[in-house]
Protein backbone atom coordinates (compact mmCIF):
# COMPACT_ATOMS: atom_id res chain seq x y z
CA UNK A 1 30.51 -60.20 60.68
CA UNK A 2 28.46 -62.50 58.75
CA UNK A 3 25.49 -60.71 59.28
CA UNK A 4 27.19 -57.31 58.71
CA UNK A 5 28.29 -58.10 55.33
CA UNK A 6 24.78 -59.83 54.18
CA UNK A 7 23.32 -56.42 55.81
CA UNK A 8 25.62 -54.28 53.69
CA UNK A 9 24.91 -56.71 50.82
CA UNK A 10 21.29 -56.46 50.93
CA UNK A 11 21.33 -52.91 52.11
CA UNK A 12 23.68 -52.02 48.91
CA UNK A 13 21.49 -54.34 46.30
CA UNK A 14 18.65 -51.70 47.83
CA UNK A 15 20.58 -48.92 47.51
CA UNK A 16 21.48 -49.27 44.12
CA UNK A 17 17.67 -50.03 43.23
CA UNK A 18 16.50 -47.25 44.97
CA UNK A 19 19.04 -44.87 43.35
CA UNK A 20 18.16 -46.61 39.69
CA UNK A 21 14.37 -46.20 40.80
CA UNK A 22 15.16 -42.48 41.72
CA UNK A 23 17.17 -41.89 38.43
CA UNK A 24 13.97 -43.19 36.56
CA UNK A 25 11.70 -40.79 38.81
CA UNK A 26 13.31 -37.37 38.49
CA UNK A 27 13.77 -38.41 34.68
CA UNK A 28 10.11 -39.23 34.40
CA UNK A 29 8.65 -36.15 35.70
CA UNK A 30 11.47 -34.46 34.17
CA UNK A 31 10.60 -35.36 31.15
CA UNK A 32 6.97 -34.33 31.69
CA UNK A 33 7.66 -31.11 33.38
CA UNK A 34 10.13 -30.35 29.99
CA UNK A 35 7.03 -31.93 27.70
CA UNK A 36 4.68 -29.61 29.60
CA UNK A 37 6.43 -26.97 29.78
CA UNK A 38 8.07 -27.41 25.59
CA UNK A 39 3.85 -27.71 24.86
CA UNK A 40 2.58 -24.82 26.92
CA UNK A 41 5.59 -22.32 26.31
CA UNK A 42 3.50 -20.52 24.09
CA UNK A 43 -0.13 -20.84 23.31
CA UNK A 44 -1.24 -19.13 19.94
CA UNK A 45 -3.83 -16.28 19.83
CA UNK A 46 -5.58 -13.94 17.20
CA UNK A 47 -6.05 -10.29 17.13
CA UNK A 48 -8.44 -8.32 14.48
CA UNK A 49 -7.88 -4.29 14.58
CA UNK A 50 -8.84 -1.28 12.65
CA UNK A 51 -6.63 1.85 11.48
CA UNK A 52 -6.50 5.29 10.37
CA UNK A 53 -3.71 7.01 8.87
CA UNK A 54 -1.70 8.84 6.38
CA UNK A 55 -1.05 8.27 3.09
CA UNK A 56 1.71 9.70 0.65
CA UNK A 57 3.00 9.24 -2.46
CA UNK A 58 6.41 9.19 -4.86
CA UNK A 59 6.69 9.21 -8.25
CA UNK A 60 6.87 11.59 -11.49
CA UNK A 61 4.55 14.12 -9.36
CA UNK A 62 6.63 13.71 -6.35
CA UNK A 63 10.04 12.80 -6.65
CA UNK A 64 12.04 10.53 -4.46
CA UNK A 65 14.55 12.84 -3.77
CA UNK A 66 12.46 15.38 -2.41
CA UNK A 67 11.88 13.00 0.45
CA UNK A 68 9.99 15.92 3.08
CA UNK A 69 8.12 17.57 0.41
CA UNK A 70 7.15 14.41 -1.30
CA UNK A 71 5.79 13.04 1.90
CA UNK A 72 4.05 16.13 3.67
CA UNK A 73 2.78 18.30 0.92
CA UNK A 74 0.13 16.27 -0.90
CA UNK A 75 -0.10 14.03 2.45
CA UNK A 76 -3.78 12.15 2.51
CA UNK A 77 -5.93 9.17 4.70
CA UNK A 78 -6.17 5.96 4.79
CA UNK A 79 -8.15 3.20 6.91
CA UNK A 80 -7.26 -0.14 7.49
CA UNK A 81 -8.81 -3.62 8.94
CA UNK A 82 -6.61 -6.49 9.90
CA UNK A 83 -6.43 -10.21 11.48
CA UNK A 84 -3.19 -11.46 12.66
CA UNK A 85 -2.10 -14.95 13.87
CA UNK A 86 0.61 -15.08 16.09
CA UNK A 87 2.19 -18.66 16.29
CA UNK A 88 5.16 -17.91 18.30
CA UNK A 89 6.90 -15.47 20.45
CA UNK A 90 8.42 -13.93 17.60
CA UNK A 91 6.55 -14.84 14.57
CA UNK A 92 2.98 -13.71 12.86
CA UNK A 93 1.19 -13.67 9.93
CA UNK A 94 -1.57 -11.03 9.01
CA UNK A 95 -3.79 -10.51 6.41
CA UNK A 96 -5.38 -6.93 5.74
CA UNK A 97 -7.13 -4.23 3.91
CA UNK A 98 -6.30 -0.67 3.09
CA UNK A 99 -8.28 1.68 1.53
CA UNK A 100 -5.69 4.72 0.86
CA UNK A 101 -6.14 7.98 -1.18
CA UNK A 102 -3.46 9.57 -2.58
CA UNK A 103 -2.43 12.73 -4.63
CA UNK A 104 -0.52 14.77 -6.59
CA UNK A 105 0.13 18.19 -7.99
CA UNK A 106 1.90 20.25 -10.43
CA UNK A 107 0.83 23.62 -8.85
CA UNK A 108 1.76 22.69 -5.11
CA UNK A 109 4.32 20.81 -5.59
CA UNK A 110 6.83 22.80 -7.11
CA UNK A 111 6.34 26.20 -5.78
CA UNK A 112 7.17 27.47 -2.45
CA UNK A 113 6.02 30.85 -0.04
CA UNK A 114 4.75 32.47 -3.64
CA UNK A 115 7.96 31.40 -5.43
CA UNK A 116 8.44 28.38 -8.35
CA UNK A 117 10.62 26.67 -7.22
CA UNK A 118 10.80 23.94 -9.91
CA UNK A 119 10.22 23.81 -13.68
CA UNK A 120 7.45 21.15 -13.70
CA UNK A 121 5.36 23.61 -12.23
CA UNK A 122 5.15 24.42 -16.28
CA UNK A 123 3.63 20.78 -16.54
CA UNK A 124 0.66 21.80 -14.06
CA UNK A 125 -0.82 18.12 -13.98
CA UNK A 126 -2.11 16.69 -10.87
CA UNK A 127 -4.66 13.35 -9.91
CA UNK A 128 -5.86 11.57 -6.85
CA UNK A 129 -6.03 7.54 -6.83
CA UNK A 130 -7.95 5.58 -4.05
CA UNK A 131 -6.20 2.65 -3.63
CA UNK A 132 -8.02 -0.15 -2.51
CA UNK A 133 -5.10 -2.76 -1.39
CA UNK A 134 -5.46 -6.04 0.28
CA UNK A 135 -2.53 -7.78 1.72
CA UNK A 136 -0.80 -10.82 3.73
CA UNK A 137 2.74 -10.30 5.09
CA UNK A 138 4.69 -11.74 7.78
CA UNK A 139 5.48 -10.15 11.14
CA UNK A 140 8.91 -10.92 13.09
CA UNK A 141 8.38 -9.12 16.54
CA UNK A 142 11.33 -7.79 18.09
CA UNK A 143 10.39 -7.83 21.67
CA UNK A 144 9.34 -11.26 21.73
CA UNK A 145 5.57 -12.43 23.59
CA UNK A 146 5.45 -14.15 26.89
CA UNK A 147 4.05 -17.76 27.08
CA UNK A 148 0.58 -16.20 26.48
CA UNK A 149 -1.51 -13.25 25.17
CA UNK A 150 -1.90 -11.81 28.55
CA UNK A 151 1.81 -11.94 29.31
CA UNK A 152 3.10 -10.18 26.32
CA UNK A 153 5.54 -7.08 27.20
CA UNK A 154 4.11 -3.91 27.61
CA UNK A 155 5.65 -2.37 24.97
CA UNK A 156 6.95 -3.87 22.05
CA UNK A 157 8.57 -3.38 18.30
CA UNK A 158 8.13 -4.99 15.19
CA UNK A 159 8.92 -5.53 11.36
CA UNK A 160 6.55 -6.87 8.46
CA UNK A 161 6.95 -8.02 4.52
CA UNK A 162 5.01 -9.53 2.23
CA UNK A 163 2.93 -9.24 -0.81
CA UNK A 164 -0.61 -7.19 -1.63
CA UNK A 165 -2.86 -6.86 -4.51
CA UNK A 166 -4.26 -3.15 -5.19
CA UNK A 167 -6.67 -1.87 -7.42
CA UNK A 168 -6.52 1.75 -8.34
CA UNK A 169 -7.79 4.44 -10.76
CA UNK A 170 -6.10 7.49 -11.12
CA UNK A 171 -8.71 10.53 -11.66
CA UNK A 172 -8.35 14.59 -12.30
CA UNK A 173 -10.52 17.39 -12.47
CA UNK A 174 -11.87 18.83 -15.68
CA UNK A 175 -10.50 22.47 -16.53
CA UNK A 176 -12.23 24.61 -14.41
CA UNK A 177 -14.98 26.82 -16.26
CA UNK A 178 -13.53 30.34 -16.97
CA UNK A 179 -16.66 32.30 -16.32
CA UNK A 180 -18.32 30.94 -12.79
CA UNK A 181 -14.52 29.75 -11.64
CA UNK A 182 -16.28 26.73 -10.05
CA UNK A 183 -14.21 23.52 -9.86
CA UNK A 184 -15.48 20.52 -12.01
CA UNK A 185 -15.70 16.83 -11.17
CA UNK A 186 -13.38 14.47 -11.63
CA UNK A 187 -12.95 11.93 -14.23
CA UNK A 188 -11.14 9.08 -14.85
CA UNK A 189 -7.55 9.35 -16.41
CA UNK A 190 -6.71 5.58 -17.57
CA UNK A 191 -10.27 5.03 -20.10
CA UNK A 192 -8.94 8.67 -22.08
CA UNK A 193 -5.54 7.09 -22.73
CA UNK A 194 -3.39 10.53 -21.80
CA UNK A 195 0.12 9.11 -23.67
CA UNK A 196 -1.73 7.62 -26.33
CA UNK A 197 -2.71 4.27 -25.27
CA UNK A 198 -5.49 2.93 -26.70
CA UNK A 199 -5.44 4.99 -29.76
CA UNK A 200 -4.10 4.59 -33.51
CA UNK A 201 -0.58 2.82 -33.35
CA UNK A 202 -0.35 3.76 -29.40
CA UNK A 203 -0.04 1.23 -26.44
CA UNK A 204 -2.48 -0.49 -25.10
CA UNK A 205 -4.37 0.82 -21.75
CA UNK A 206 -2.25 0.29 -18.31
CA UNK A 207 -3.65 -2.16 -15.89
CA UNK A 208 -5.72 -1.17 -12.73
CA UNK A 209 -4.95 -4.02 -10.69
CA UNK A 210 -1.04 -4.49 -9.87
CA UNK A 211 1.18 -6.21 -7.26
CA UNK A 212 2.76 -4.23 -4.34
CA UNK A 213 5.30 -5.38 -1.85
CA UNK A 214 4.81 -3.81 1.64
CA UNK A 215 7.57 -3.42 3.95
CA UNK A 216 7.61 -1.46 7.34
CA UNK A 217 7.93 -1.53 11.21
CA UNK A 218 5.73 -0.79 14.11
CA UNK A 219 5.63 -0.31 18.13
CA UNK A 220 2.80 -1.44 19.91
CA UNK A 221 1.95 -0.66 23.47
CA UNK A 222 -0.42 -3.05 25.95
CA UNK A 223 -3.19 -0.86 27.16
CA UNK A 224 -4.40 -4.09 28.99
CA UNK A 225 -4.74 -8.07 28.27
CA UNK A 226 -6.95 -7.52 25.48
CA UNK A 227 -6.43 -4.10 23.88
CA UNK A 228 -3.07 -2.78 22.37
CA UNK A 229 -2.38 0.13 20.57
CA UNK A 230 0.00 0.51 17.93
CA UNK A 231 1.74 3.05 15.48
CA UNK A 232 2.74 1.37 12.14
CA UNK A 233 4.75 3.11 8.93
CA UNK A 234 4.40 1.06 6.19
CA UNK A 235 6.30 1.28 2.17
CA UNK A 236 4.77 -0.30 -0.56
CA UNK A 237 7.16 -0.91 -3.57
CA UNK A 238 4.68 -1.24 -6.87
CA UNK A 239 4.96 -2.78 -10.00
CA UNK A 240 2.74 0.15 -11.55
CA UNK A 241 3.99 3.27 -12.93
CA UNK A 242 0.46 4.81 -13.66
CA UNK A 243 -0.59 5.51 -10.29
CA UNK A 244 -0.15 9.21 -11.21
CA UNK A 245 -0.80 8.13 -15.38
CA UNK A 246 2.04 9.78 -16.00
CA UNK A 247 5.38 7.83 -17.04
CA UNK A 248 6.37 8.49 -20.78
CA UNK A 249 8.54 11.20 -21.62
CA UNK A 250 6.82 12.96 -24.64
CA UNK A 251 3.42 14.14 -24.86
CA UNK A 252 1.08 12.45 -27.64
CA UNK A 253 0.13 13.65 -30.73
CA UNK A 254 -3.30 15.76 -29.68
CA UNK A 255 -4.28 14.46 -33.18
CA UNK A 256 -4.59 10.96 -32.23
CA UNK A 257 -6.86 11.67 -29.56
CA UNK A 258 -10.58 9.92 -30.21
CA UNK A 259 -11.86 12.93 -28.08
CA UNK A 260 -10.99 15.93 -26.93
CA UNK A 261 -11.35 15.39 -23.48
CA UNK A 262 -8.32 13.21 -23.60
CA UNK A 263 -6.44 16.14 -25.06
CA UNK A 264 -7.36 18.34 -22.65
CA UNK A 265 -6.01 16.56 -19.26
CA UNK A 266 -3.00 15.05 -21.08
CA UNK A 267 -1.15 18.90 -21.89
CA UNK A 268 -2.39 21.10 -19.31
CA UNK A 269 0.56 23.58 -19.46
CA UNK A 270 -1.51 26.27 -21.16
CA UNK A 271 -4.08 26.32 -18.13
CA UNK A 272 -4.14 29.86 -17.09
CA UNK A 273 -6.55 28.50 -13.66
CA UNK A 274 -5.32 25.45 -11.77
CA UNK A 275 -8.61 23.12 -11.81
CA UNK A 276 -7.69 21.46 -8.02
CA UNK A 277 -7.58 25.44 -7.17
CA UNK A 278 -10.08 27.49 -8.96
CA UNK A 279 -8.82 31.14 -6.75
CA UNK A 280 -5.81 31.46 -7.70
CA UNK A 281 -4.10 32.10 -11.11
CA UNK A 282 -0.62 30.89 -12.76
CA UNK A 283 0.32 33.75 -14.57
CA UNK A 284 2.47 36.04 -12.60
CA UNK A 285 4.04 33.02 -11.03
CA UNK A 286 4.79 32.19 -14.42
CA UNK A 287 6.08 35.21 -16.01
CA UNK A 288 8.38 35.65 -12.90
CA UNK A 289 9.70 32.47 -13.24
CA UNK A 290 10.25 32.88 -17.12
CA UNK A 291 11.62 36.67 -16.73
CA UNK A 292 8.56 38.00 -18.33
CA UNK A 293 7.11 41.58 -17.77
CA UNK A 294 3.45 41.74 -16.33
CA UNK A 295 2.38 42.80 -19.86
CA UNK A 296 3.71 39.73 -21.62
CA UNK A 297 1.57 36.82 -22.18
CA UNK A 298 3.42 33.73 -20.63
CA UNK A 299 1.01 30.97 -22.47
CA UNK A 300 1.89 32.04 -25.79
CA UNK A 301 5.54 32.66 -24.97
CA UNK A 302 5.34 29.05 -24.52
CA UNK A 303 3.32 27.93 -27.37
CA UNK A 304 6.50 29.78 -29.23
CA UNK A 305 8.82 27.57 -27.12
CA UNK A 306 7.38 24.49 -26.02
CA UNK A 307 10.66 22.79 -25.09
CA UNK A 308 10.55 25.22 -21.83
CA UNK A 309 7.58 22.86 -20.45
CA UNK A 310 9.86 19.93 -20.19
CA UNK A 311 8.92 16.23 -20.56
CA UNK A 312 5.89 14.66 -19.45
CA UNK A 313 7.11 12.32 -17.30
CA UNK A 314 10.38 12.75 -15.25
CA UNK A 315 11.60 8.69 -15.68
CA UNK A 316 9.49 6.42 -17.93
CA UNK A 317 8.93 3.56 -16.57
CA UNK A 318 10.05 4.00 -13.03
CA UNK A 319 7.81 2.52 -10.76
CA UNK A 320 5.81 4.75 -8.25
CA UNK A 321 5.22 4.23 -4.55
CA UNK A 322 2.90 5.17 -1.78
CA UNK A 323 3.23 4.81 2.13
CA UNK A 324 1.14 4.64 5.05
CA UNK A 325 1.28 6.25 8.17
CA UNK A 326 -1.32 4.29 10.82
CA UNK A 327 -2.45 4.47 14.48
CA UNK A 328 -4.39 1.27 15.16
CA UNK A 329 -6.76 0.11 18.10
CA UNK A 330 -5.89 -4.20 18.26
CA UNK A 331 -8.73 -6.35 20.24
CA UNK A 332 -7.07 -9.98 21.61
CA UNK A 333 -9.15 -12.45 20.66
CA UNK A 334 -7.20 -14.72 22.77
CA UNK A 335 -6.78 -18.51 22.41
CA UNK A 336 -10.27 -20.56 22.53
CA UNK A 337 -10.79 -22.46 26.27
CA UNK A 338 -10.94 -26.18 26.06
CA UNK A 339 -13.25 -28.35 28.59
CA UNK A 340 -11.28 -31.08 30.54
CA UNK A 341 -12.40 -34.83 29.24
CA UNK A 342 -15.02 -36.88 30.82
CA UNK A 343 -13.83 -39.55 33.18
């Protein structure tokens, strides 16, 4: 008996150190397994990539109601480079630049299968602009990565916001020369001050580099561990409503024009040959649209009533917008490999 109870004694005294040492074991590598596994759930990579695209615009040349026409009609390129950082399943950072043309006109806008179809066809202004835009926005990834580059899904969605810088010059063509037909170059809009800025009494000149905000989504598929493709549409809210250099209502005072260049491109209702479009001609479309016979003049009927033309801009000081359509090839770069220490 006496031995049986200093056997269960000793044998309990052991028991309970062995289950305390146990305890302490699966807690320790526990632990480490959790630390190990909390420090290695995700490892952070880079990826660079380059894009081509679409570009469109909205503004007083393409309305925002218009939403098809405003986005197909006058649709134009862009190409893009990018790096990104991704720090966690779900969240990356990326910085980027755009170069994007885009463009607007009078004459194609607002008429349809031969017909006009709007009355700022009357107007008959158009540009281009080559935005050059260079931006940083965050990414939150829908389909989250796996612990790694190579274990991300093999297809996933995303959404991005942020900020971007863009400088920009709105340009048009000179009137196109009524004997040879032949379309002339482009010039600058913003240095002839087209609503008067710059001259007598007038405003001063509108700014070439603004702010945009860029907001969008994308879906990227995993052609293999280190290539992805993706397809990206991207809306850029600007602080600019000159990207067209059109936004005031009324139409200068020709008179206060330094030269007559200015003039020219700031009224071009009177054009009788579009200058983007140097084959084709606006009167018939015009006197069908005003209900005047083929032998009536429709530039003088309105130089007799100039109210018909409308105002030059459709709502001053409304800011314009462009957006980007963009297929993009994305290289992994892949988190760097790190030697074991010396022992």
């Amino acid at each position: 008996m006496k031995m049986h109870f200093l056997g269960t004694k000793l044998g309990r005294k052991w028991m309970n150190k062995g289950f305390v040492l146990g305890l302490w074991a699966v807690f320790t590598v526990a632990s480490d397994l959790y630390g190990q596994s909390y420090k290695n759930y995700f490892v952070p990579y880079s990826t660079v990539g380059f894009g081509v695209g679409t570009s469109s615009y909205y503004g007083d040349l393409a309305a925002y109601r218009r939403v098809v026409g405003s986005t197909f009609k006058m649709i134009r390129w862009n190409v893009s480079g990018e790096y990104t950082r991704h720090f966690t399943p779900r969240f990356a950072a990326r910085a980027s630049l755009t170069w994007a043309r885009i463009a607007g006109d009078d004459f194609v806008m607002n008429q349809n299968r031969g017909k006009v179809n709007n009355n700022l066809f009357l107007r008959n202004l158009h540009f281009r602009n080559d935005i050059k835009e260079l931006a940083a926005v965050g990414i939150y990834k829908i389909t989250p990565d796996g612990r790694s580059y190579d274990r991300r899904s093999q297809f996933g969605a995303y959404v991005f916001g942020g900020v971007a810088l863009f400088a920009h010059n709105p340009k048009a063509r000179l009137p196109v020369d009524p004997v040879t037909l032949e379309k002339q170059r482009w010039v600058a809009l913003q240095p002839l001050g087209t609503e008067g800025q710059g001259q007598v009494d007038g405003p001063k000149l509108y700014s070439l580099v603004n702010v945009a905000f860029p907001i969008g989504f994308g879906l990227r598929y995993k052609v293999n561990p280190k290539f992805d493709i993706s397809a990206e549409l991207g809306f850029r809210f600007t602080n600019s409503d000159y990207l067209d250099d059109v936004s005031q209502m009324d139409y200068p005072d020709p008179s206060t024009f330094a030269e007559p260049t200015g003039m020219e491109l700031s009224n071009r209702a009177f054009e009788v040959i579009p200058a983007r479009k140097p084959k084709r001609d606006r009167t018939a479309l015009l006197q069908e649209y005003l209900g005047l016979s083929s032998s009536q003049d429709p530039y003088a009927y309105l130089q007799q009533y100039p109210d018909l033309i409308g105002p030059r801009g459709t709502k001053p000081n409304r800011a314009d917008a462009y957006m980007t359509g963009t297929i993009k090839l994305i290289y992994v770069l892949g988190p760097s490999v790190k030697c074991p220490p010396l022992k």
